[in-house]
PDB file of N, CA and C in Angstrom:
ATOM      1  N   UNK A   1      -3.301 -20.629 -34.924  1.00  0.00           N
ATOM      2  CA  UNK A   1      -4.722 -20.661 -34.632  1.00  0.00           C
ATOM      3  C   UNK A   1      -5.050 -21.749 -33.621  1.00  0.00           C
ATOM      4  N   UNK A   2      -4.533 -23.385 -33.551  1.00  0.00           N
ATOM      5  CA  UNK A   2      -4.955 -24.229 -33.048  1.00  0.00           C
ATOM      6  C   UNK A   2      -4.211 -23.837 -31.336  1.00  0.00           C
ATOM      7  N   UNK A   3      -3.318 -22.501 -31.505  1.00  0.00           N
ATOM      8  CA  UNK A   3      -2.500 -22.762 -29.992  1.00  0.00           C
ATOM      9  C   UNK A   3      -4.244 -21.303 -29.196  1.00  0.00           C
ATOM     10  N   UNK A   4      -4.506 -20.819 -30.171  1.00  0.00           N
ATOM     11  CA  UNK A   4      -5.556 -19.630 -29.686  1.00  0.00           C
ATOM     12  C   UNK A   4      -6.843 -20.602 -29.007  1.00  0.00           C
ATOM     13  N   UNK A   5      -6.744 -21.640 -30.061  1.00  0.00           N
ATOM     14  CA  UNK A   5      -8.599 -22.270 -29.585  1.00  0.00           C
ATOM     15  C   UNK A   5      -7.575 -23.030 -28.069  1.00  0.00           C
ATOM     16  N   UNK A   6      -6.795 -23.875 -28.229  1.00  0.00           N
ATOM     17  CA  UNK A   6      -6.240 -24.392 -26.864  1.00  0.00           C
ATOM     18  C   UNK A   6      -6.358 -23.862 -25.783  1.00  0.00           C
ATOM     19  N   UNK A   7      -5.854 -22.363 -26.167  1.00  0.00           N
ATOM     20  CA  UNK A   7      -5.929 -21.344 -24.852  1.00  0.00           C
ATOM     21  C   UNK A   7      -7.076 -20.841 -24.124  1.00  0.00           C
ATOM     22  N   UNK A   8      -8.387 -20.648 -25.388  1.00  0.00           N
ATOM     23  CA  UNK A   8      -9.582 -20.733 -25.058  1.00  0.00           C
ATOM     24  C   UNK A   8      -9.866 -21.978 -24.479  1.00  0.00           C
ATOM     25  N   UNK A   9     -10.237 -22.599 -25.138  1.00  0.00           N
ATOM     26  CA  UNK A   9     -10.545 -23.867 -23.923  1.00  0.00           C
ATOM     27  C   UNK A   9     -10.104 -24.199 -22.318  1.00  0.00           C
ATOM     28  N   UNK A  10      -8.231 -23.885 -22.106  1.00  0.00           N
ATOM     29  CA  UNK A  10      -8.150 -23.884 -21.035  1.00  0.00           C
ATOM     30  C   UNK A  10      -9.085 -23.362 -20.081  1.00  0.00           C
ATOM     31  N   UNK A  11      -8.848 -21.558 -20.739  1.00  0.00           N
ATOM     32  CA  UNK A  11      -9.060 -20.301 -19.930  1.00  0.00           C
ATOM     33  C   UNK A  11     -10.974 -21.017 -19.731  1.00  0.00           C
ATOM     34  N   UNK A  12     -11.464 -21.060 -20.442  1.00  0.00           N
ATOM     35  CA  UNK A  12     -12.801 -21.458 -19.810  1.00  0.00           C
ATOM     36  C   UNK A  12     -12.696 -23.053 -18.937  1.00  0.00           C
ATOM     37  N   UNK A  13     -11.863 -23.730 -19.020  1.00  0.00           N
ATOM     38  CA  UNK A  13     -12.026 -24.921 -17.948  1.00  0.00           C
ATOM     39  C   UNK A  13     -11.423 -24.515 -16.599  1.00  0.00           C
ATOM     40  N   UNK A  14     -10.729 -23.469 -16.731  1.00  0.00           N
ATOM     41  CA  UNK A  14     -10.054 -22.435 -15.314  1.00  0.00           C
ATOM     42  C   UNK A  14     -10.367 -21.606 -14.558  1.00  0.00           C
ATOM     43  N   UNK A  15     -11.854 -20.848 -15.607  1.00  0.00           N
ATOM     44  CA  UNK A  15     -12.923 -20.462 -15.264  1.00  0.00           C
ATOM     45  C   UNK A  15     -13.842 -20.898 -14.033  1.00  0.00           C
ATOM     46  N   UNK A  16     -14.398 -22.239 -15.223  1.00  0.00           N
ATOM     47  CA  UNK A  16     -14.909 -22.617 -14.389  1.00  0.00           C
ATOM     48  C   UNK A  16     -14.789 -23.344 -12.871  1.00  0.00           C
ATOM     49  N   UNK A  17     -13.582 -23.815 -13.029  1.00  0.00           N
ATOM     50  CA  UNK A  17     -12.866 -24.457 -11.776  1.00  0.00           C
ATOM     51  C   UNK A  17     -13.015 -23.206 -10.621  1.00  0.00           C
ATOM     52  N   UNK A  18     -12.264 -21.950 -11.199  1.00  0.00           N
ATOM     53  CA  UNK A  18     -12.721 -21.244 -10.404  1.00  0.00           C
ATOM     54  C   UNK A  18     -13.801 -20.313  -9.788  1.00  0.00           C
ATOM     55  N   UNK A  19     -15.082 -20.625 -10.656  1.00  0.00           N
ATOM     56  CA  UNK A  19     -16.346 -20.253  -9.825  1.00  0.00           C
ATOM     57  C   UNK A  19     -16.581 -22.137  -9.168  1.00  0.00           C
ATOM     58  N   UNK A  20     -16.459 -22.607  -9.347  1.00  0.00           N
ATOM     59  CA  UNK A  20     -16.291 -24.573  -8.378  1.00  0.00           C
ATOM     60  C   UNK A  20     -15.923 -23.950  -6.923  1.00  0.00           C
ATOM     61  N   UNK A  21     -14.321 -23.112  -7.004  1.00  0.00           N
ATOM     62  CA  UNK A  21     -14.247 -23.229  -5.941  1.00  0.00           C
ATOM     63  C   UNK A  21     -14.435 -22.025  -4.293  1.00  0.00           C
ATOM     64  N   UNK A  22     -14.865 -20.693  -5.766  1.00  0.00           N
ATOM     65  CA  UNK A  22     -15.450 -19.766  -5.186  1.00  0.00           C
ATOM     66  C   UNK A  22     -16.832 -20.177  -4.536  1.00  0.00           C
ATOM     67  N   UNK A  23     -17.785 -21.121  -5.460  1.00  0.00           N
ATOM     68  CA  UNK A  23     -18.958 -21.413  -4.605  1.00  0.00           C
ATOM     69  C   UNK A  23     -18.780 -22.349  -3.837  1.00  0.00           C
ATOM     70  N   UNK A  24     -17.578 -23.394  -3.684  1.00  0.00           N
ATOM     71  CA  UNK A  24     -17.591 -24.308  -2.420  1.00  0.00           C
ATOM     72  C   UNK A  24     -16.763 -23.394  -0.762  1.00  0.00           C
ATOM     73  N   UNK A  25     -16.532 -22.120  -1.189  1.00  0.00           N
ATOM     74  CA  UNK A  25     -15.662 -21.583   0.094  1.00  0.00           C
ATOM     75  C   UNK A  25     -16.886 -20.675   0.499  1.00  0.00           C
ATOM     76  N   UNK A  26     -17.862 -20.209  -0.087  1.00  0.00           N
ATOM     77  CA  UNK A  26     -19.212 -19.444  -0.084  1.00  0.00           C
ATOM     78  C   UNK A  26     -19.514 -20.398   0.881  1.00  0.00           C
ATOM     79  N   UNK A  27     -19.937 -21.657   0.324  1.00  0.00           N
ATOM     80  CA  UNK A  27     -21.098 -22.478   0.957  1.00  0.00           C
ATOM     81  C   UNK A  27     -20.533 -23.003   2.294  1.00  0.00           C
ATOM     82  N   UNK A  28     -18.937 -23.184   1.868  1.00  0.00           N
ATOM     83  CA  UNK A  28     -18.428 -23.409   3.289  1.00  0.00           C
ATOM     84  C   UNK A  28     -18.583 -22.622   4.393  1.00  0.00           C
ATOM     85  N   UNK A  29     -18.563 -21.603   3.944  1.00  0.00           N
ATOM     86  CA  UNK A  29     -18.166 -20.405   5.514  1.00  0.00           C
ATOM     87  C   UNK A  29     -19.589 -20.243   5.727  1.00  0.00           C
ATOM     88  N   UNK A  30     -20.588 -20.248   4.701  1.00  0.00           N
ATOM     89  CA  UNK A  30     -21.855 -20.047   5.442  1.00  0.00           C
ATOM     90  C   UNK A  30     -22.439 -21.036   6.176  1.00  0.00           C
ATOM     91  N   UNK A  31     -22.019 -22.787   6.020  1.00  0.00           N
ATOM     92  CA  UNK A  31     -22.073 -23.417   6.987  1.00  0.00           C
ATOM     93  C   UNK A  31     -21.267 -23.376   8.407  1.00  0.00           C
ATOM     94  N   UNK A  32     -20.555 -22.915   7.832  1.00  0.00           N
ATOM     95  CA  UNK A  32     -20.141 -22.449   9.668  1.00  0.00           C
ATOM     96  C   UNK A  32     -20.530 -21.418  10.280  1.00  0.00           C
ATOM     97  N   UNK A  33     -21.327 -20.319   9.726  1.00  0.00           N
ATOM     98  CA  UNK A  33     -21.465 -19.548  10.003  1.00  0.00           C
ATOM     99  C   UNK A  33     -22.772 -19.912  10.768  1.00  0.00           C
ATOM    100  N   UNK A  34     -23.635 -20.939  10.045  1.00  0.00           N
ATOM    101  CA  UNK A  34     -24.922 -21.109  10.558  1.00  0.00           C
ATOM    102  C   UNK A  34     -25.010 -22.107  11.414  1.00  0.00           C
ATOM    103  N   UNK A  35     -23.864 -23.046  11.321  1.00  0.00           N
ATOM    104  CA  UNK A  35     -23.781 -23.817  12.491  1.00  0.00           C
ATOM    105  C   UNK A  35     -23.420 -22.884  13.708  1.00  0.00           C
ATOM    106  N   UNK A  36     -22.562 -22.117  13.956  1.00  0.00           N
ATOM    107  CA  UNK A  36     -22.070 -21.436  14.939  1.00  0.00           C
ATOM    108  C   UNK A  36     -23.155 -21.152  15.221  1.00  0.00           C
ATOM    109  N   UNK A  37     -24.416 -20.140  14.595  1.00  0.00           N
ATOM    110  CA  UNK A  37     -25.411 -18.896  14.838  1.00  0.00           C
ATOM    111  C   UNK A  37     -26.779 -20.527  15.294  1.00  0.00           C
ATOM    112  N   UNK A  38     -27.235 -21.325  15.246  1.00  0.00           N
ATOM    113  CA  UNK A  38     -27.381 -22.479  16.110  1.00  0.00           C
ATOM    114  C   UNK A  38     -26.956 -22.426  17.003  1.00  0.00           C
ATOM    115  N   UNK A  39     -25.731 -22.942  17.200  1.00  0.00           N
ATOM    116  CA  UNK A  39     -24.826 -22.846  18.835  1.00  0.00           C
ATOM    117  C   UNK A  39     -25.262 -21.836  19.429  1.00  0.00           C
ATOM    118  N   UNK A  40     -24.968 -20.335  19.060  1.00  0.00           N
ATOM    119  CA  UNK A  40     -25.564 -19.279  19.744  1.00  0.00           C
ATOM    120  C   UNK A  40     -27.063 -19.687  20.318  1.00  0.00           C
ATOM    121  N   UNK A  41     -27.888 -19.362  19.434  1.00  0.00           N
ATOM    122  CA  UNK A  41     -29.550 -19.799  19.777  1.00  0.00           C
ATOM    123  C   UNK A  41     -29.181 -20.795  20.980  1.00  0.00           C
ATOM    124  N   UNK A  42     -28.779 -22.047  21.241  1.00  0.00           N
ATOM    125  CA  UNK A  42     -28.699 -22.745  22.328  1.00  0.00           C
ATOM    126  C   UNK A  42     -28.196 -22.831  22.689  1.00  0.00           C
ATOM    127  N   UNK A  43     -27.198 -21.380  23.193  1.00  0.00           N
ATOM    128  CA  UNK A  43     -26.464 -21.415  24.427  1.00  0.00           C
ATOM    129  C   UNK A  43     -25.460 -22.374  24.584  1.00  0.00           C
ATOM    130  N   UNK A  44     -24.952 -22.813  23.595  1.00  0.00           N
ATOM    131  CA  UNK A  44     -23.939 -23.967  23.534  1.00  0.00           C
ATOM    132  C   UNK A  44     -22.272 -23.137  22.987  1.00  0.00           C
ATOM    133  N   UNK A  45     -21.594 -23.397  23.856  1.00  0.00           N
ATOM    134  CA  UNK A  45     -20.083 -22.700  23.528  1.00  0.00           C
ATOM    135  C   UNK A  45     -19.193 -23.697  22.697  1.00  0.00           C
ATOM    136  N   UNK A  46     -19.415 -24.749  23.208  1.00  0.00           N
ATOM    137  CA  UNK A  46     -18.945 -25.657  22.608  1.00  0.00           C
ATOM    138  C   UNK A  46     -19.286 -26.288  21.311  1.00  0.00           C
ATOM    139  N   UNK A  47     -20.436 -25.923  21.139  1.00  0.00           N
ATOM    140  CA  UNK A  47     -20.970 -26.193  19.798  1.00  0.00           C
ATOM    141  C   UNK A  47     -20.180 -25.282  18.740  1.00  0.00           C
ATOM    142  N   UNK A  48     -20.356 -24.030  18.784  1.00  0.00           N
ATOM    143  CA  UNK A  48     -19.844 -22.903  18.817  1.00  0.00           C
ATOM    144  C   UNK A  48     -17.912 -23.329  17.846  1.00  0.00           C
ATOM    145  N   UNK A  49     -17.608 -23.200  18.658  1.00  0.00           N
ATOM    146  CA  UNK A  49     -15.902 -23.913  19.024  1.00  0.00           C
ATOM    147  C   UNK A  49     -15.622 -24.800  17.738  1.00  0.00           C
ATOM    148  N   UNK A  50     -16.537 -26.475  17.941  1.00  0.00           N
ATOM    149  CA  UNK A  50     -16.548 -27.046  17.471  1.00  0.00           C
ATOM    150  C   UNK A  50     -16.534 -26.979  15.530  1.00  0.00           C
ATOM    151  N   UNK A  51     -17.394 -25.853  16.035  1.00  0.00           N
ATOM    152  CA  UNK A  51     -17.969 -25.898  13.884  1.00  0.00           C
ATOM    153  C   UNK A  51     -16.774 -25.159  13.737  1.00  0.00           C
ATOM    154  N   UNK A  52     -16.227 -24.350  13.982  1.00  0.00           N
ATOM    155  CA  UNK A  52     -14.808 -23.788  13.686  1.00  0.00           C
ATOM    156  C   UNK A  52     -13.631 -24.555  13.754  1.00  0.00           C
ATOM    157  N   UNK A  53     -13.714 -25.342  14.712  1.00  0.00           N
ATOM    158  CA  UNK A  53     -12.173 -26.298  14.699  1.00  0.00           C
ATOM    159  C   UNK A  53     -12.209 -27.300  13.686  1.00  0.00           C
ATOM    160  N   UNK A  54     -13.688 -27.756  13.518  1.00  0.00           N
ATOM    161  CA  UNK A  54     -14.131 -29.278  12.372  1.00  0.00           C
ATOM    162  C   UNK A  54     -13.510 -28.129  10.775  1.00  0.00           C
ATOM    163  N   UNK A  55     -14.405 -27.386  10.592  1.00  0.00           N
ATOM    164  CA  UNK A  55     -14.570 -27.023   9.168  1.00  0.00           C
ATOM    165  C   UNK A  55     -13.645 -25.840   8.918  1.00  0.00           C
ATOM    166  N   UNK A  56     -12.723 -24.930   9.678  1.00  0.00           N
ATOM    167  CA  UNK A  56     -11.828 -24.196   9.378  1.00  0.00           C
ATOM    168  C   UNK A  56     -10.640 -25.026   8.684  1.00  0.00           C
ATOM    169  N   UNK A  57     -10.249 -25.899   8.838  1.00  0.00           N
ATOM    170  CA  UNK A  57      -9.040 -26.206   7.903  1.00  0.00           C
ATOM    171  C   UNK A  57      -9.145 -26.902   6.871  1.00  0.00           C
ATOM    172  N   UNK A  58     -10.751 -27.229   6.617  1.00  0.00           N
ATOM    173  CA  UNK A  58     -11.342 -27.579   5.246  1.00  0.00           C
ATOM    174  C   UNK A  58     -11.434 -26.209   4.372  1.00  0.00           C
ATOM    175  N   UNK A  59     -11.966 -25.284   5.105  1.00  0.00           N
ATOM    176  CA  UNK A  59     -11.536 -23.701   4.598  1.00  0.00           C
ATOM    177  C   UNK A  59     -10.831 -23.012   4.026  1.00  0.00           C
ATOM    178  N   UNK A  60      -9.703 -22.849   4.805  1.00  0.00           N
ATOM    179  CA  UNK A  60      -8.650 -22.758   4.729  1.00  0.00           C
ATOM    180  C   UNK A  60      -7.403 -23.397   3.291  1.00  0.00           C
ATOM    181  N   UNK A  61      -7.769 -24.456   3.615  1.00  0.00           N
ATOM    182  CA  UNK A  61      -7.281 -25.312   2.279  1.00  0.00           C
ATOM    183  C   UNK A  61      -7.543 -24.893   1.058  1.00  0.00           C
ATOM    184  N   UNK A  62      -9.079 -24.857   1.408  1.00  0.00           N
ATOM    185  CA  UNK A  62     -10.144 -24.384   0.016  1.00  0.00           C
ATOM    186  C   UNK A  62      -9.262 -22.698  -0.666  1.00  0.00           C
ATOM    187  N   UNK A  63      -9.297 -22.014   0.425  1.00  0.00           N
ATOM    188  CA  UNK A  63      -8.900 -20.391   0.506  1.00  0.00           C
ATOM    189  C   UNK A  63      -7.231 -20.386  -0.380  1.00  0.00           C
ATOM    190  N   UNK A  64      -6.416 -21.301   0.220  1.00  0.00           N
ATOM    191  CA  UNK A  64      -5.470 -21.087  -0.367  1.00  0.00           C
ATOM    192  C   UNK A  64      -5.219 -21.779  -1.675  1.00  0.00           C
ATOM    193  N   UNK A  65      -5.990 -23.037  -2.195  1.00  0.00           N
ATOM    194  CA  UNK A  65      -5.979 -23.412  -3.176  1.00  0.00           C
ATOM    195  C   UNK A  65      -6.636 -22.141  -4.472  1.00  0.00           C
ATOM    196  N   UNK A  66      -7.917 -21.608  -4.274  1.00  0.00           N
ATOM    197  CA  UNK A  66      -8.451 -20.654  -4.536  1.00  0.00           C
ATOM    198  C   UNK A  66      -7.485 -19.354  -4.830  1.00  0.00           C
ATOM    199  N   UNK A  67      -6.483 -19.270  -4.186  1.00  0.00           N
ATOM    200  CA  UNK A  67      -5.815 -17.940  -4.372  1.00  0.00           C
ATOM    201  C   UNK A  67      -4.639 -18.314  -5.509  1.00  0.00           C
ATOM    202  N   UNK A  68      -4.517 -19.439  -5.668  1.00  0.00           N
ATOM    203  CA  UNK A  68      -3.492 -19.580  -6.245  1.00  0.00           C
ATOM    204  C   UNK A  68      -4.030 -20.083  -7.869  1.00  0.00           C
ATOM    205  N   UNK A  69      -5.247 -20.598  -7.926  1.00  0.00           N
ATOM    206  CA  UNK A  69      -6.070 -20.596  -8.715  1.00  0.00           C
ATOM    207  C   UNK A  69      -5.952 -19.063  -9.578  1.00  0.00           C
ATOM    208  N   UNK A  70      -6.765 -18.675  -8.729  1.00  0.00           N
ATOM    209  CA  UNK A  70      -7.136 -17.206  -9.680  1.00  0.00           C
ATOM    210  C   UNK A  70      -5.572 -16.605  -9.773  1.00  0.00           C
ATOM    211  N   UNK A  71      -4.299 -16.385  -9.117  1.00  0.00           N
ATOM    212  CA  UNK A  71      -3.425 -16.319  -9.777  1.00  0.00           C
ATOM    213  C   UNK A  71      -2.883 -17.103 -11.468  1.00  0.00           C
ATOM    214  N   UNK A  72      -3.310 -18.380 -11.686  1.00  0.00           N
ATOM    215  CA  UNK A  72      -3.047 -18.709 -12.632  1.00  0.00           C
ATOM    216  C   UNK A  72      -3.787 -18.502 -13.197  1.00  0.00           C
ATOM    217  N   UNK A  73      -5.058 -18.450 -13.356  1.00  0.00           N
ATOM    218  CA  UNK A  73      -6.179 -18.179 -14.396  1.00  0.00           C
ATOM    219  C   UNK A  73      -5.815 -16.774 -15.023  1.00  0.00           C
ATOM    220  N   UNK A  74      -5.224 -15.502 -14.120  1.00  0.00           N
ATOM    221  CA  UNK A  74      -4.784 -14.620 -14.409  1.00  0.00           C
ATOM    222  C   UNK A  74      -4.024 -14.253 -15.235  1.00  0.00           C
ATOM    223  N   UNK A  75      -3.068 -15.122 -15.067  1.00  0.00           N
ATOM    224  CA  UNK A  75      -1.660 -15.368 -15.916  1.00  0.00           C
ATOM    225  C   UNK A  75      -2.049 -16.008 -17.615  1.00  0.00           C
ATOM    226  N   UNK A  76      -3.113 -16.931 -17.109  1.00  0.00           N
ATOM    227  CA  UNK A  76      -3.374 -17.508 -18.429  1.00  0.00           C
ATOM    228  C   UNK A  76      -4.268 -16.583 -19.348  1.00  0.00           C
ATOM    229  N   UNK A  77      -5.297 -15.816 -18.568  1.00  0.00           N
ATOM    230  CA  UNK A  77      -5.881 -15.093 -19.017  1.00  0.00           C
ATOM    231  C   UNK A  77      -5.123 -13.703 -19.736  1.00  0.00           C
ATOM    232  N   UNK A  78      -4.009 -13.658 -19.470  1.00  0.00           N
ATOM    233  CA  UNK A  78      -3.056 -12.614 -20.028  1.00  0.00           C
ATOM    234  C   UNK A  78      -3.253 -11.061 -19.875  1.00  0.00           C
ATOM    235  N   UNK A  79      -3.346 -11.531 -17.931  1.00  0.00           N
ATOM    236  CA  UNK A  79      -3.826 -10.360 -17.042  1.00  0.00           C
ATOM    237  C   UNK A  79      -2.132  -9.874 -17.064  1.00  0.00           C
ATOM    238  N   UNK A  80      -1.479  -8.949 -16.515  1.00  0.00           N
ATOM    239  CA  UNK A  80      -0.406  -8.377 -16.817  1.00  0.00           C
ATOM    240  C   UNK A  80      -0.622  -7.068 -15.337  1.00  0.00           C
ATOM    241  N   UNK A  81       0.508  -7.287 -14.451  1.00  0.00           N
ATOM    242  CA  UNK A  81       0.175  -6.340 -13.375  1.00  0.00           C
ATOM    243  C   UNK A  81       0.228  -5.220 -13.212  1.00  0.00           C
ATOM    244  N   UNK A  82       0.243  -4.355 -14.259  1.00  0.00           N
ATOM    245  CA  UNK A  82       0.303  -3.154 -14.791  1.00  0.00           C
ATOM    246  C   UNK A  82      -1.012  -2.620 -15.250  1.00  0.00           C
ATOM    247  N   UNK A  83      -1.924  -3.677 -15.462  1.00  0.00           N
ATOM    248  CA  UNK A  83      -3.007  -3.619 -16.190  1.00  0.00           C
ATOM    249  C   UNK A  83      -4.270  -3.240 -14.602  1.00  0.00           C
TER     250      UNK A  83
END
């Protein structure tokens, strides 16, 4: 019984980690998205450029940490790839 409540507890602290980092890659890309769509409005290329070179490999990071996340949450969750 005490290994079932353990597992519960994880699975909801894994949870939540992973809506943490689903809404920080949301909020990320839509700041770049709206920085870029700025740049557009003023004709700035470089502005443009910029919000992609600054905040893509903060992204990125986020993206692959995230994937590997919900792989384990999966696993813990006693998702099964057949299923």
């Amino acid at each position: 019984m005490l290994g079932s409540t353990r597992r519960a507890s994880l699975s909801r602290l894994m949870v939540a980690v992973f809506v943490a980092l689903l809404s920080a890659m949301l909020i990320l890309a839509g700041i770049i998205v709206g920085l870029q769509s700025f740049g557009f409005l003023i004709q700035n290329s470089v502005w443009i450029t910029q919000a992609a070179e600054i905040l893509n490999p903060i992204l990125f990071t986020l993206s692959g940490i995230f994937g590997i996340w919900t792989l384990l949450l999966a696993y813990v969750s006693g998702w099964k790839s057949a299923d």
